[in-house]
C-alpha atoms as a PDB file:
ATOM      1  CA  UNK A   1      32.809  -3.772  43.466  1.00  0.00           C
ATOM      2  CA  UNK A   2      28.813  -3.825  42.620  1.00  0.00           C
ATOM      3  CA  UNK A   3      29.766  -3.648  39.165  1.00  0.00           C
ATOM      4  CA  UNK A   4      31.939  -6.710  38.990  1.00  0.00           C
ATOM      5  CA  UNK A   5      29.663  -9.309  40.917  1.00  0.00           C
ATOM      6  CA  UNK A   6      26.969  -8.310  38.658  1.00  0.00           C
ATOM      7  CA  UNK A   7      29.019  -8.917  35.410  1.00  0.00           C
ATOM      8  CA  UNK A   8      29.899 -12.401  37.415  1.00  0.00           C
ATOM      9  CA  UNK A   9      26.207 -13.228  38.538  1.00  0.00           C
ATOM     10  CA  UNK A  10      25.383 -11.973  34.687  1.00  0.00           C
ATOM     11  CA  UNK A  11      27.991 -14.603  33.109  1.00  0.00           C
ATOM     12  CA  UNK A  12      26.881 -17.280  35.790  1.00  0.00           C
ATOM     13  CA  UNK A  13      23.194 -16.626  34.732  1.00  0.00           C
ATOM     14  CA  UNK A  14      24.387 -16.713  30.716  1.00  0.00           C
ATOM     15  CA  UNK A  15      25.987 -20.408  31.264  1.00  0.00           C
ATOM     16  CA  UNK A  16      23.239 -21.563  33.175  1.00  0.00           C
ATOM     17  CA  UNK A  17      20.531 -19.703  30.986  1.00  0.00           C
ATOM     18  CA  UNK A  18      18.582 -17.927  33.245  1.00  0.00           C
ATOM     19  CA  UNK A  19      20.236 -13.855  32.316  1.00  0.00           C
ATOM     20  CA  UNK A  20      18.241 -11.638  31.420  1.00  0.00           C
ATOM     21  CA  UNK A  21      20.618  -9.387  29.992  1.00  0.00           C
ATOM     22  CA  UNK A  22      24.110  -7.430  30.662  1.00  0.00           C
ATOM     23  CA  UNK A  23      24.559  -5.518  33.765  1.00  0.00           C
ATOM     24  CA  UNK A  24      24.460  -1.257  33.051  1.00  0.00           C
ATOM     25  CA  UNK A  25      28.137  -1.713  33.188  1.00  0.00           C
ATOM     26  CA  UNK A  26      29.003  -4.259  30.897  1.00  0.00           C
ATOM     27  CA  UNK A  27      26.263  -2.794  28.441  1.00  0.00           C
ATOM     28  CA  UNK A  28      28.056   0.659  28.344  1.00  0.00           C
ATOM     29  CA  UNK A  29      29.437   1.022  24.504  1.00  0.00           C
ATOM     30  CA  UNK A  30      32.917   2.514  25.763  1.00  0.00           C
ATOM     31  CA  UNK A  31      34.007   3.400  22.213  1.00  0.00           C
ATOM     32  CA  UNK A  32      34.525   7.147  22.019  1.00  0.00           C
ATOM     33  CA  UNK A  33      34.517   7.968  18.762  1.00  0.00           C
ATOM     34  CA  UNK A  34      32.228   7.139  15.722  1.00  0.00           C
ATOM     35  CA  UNK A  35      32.651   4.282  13.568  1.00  0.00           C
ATOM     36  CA  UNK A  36      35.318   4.231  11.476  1.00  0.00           C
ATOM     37  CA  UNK A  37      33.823   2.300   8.362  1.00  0.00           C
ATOM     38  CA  UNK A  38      31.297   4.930   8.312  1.00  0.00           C
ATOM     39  CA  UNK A  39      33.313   7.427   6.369  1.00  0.00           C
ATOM     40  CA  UNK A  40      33.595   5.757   2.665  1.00  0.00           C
ATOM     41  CA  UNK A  41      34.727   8.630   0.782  1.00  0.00           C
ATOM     42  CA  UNK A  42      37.407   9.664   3.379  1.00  0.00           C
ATOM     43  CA  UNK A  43      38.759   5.514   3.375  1.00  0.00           C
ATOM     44  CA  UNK A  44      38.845   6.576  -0.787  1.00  0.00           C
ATOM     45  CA  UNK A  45      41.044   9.259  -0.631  1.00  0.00           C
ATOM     46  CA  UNK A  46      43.347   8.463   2.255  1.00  0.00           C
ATOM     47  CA  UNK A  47      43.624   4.699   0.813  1.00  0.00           C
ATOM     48  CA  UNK A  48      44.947   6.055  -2.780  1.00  0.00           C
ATOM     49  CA  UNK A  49      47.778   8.446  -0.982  1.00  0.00           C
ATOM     50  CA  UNK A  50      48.382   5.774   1.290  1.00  0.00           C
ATOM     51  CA  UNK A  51      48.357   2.158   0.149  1.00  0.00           C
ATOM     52  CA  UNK A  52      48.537  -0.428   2.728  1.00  0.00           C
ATOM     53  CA  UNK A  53      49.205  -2.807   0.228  1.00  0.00           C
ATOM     54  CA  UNK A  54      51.803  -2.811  -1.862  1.00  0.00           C
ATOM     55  CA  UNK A  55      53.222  -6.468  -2.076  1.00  0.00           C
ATOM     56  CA  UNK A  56      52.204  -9.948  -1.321  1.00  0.00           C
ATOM     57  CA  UNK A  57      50.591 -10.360   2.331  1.00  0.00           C
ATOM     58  CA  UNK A  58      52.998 -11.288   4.989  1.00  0.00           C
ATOM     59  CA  UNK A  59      51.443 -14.347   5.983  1.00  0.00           C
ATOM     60  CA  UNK A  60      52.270 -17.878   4.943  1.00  0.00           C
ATOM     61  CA  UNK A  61      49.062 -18.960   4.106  1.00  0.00           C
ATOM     62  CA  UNK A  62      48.026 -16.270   2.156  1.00  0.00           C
ATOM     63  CA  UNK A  63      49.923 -17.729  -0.964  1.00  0.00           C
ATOM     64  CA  UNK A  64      47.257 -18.053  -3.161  1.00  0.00           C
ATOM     65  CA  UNK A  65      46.094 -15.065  -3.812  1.00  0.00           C
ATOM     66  CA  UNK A  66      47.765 -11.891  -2.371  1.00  0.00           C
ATOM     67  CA  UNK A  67      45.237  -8.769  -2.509  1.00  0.00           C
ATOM     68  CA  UNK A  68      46.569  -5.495  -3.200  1.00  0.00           C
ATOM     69  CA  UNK A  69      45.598  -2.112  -3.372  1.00  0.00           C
ATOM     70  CA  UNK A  70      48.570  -0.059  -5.128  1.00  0.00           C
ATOM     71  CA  UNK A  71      49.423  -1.342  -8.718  1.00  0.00           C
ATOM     72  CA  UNK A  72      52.483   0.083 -11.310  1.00  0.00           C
ATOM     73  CA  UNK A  73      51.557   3.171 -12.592  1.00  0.00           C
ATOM     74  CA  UNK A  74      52.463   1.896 -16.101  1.00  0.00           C
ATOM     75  CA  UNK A  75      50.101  -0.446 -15.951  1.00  0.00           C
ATOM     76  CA  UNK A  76      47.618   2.311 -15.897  1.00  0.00           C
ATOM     77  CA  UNK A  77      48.755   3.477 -19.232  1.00  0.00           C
ATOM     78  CA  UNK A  78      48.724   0.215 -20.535  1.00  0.00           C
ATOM     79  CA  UNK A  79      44.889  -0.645 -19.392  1.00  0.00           C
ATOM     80  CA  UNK A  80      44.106   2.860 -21.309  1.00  0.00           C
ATOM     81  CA  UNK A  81      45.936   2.244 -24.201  1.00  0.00           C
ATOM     82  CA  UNK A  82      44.003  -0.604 -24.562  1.00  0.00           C
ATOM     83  CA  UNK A  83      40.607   0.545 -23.879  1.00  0.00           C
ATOM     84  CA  UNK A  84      41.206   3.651 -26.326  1.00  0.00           C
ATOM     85  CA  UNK A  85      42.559   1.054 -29.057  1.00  0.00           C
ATOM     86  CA  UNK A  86      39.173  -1.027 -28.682  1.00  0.00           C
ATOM     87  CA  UNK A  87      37.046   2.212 -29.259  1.00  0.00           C
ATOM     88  CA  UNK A  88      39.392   2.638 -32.226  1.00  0.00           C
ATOM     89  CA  UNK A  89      38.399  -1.033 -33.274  1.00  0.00           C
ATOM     90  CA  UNK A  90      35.222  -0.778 -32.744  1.00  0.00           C
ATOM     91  CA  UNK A  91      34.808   2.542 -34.769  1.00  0.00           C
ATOM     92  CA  UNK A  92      36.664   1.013 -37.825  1.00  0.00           C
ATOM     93  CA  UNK A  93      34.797  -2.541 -37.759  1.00  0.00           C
ATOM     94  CA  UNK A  94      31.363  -0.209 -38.022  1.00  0.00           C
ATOM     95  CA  UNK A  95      33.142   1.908 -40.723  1.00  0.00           C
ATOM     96  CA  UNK A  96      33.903  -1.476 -42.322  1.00  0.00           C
ATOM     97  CA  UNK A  97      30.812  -2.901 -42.299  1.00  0.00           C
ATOM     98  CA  UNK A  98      28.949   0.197 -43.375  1.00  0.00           C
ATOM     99  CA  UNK A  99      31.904  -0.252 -46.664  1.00  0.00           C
ATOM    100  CA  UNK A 100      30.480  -3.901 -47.242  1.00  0.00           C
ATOM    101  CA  UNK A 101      32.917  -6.161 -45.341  1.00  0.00           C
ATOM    102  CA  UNK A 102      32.040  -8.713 -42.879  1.00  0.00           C
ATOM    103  CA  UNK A 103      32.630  -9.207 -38.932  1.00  0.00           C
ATOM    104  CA  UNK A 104      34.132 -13.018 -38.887  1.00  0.00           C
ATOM    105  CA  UNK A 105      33.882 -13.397 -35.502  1.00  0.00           C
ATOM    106  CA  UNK A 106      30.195 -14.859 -34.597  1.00  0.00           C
ATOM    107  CA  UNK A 107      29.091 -13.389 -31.156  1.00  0.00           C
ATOM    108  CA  UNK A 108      29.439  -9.679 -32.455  1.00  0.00           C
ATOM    109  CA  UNK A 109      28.342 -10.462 -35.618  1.00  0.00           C
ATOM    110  CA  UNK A 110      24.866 -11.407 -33.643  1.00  0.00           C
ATOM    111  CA  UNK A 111      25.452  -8.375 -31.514  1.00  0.00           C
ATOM    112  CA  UNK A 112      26.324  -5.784 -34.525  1.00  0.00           C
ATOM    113  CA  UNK A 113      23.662  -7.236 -37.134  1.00  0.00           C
ATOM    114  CA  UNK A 114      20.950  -6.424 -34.065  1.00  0.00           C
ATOM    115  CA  UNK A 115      21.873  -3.234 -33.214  1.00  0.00           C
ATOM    116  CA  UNK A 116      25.776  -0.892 -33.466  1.00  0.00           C
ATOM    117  CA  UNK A 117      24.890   0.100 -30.372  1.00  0.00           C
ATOM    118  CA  UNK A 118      24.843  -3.052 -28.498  1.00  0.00           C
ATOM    119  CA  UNK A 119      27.889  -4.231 -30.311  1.00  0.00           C
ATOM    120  CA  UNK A 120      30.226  -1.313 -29.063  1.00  0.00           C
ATOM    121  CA  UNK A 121      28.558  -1.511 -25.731  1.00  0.00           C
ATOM    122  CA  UNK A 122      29.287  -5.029 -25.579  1.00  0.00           C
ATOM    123  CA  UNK A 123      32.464  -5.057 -26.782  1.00  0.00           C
ATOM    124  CA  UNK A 124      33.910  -1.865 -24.348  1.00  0.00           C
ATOM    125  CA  UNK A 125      32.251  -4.080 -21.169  1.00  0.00           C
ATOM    126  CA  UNK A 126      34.168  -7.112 -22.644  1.00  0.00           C
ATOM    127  CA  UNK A 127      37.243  -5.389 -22.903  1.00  0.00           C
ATOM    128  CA  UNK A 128      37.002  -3.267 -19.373  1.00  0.00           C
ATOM    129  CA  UNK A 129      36.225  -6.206 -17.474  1.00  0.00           C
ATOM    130  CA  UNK A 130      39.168  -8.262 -19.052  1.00  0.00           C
ATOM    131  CA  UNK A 131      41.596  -4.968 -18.916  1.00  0.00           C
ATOM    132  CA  UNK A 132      40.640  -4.900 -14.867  1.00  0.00           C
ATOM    133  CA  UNK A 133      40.891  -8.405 -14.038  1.00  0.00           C
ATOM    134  CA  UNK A 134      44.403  -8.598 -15.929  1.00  0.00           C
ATOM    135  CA  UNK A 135      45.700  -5.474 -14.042  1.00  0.00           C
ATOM    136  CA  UNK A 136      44.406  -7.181 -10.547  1.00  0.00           C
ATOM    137  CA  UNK A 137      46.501 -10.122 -11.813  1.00  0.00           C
ATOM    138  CA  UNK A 138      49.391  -8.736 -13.202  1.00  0.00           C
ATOM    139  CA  UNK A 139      51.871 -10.251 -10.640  1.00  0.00           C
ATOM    140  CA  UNK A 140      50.767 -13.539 -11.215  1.00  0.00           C
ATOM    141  CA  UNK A 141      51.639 -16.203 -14.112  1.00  0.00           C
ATOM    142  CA  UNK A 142      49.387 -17.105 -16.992  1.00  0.00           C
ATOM    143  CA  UNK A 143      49.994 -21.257 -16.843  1.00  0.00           C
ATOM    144  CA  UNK A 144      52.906 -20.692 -14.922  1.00  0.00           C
ATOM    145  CA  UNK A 145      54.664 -19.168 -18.047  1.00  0.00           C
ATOM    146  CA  UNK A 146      54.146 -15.700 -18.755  1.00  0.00           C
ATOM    147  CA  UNK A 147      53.405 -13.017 -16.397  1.00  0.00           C
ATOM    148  CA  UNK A 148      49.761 -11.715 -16.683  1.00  0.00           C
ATOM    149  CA  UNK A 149      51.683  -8.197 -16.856  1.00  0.00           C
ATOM    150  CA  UNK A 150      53.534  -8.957 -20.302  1.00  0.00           C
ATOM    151  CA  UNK A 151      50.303 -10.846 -21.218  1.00  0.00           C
ATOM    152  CA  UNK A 152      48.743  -7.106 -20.904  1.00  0.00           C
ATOM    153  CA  UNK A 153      51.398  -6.027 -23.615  1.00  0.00           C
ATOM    154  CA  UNK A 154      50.484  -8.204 -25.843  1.00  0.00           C
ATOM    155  CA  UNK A 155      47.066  -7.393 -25.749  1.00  0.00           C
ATOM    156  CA  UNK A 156      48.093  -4.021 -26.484  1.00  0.00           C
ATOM    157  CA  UNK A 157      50.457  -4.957 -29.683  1.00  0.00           C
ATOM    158  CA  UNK A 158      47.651  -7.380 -31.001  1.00  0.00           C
ATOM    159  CA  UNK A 159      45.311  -4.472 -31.036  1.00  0.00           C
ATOM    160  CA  UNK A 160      47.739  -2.551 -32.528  1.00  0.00           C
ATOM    161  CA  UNK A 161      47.879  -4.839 -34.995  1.00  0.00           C
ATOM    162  CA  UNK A 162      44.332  -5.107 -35.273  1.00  0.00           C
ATOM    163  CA  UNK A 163      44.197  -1.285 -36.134  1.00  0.00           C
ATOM    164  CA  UNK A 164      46.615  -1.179 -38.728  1.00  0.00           C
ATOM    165  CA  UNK A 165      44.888  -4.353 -40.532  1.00  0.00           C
ATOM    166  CA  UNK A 166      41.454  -2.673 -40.628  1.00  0.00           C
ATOM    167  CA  UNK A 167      43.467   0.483 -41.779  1.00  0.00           C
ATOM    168  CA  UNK A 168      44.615  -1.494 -44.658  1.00  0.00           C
ATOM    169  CA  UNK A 169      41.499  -2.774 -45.207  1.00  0.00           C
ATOM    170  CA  UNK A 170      39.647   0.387 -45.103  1.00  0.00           C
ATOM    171  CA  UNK A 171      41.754   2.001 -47.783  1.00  0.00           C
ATOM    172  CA  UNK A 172      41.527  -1.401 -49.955  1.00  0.00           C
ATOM    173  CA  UNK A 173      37.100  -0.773 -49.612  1.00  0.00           C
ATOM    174  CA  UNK A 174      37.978   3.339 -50.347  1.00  0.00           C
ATOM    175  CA  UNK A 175      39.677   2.778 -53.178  1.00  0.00           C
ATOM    176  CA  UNK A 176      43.081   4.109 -52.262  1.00  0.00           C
ATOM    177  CA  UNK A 177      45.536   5.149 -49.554  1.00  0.00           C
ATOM    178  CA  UNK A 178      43.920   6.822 -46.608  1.00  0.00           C
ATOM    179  CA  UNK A 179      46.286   9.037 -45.881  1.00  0.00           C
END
């Protein structure tokens, strides 16, 4: 009974200004046990066997963007695929160069004229960043026409295309069929 006229004499006090602080028994932390956002690694782990999210949020007005944690596994492959194919690239455009051909597109040609190292470190960041943002939207609709997803594909066949170009092109500079 002591305990709940000075939690009412405390909130009295707060709306006329003139508390001090919480009573002892409003001040007691009653939570038992430790914070729960504490343990990072542990959210890690138990999050990737466990997604929460798997689909679009359940709300209504969440139809804008819709967060989620557990994407297609074949996505996965696709987003490596791509990422090994732009090492690939990148190896044969310095293999190129060194032959005597030219990189047409201007930014790397800034970056690879400075230094090989800045243009493959460049270029993998490029590509990662663009790979992870594509794979976060993969449910969505590029211009309301074609799914981010198969946009991801095409990525992947352009680059494939890409290689076998600069394959052609490297045996052209060599003098004959590489393989």
């Amino acid at each position: 009974m002591d305990a709940k006229n000075d939690a009412k004499e405390w909130t009295d006090g707060q709306e006329r200004d003139v508390a001090p602080g919480p009573p002892i028994a409003l001040a007691d932390d009653r939570r038992a046990s430790p914070d729960r956002r504490r343990k990072v690694v542990w959210a890690v782990v138990y999050g990737s066997f466990n997604p929460r999210r798997r689909g679009p949020a359940r709300r209504g007005d969440d139809s804008r963007y819709q967060a989620i944690d557990w994407h297609a596994s074949h996505l996965l492959a696709v987003a490596i695929s791509i990422l090994l194919l732009s090492v690939a690239d990148a190896f044969l455009t310095l293999t190129l160069l060194d032959a005597g051909a030219e990189e047409i597109n201007p930014v790397m040609a800034l970056a690879v004229n400075s230094n090989a190292a800045l243009f493959v470190g460049l270029k993998m960041a490029m590509t990662s960043v663009s790979v992870v943002l594509m794979v976060c939207l993969a449910r969505y609709r590029f211009m309301r026409l074609v799914r981010v997803e198969l946009a991801l594909y095409g990525v992947m066949a352009g680059y494939l295309a890409l290689i076998a170009y600069e394959l052609q092109l490297l045996s052209r500079y060599a003098g004959g069929p590489l393989f």
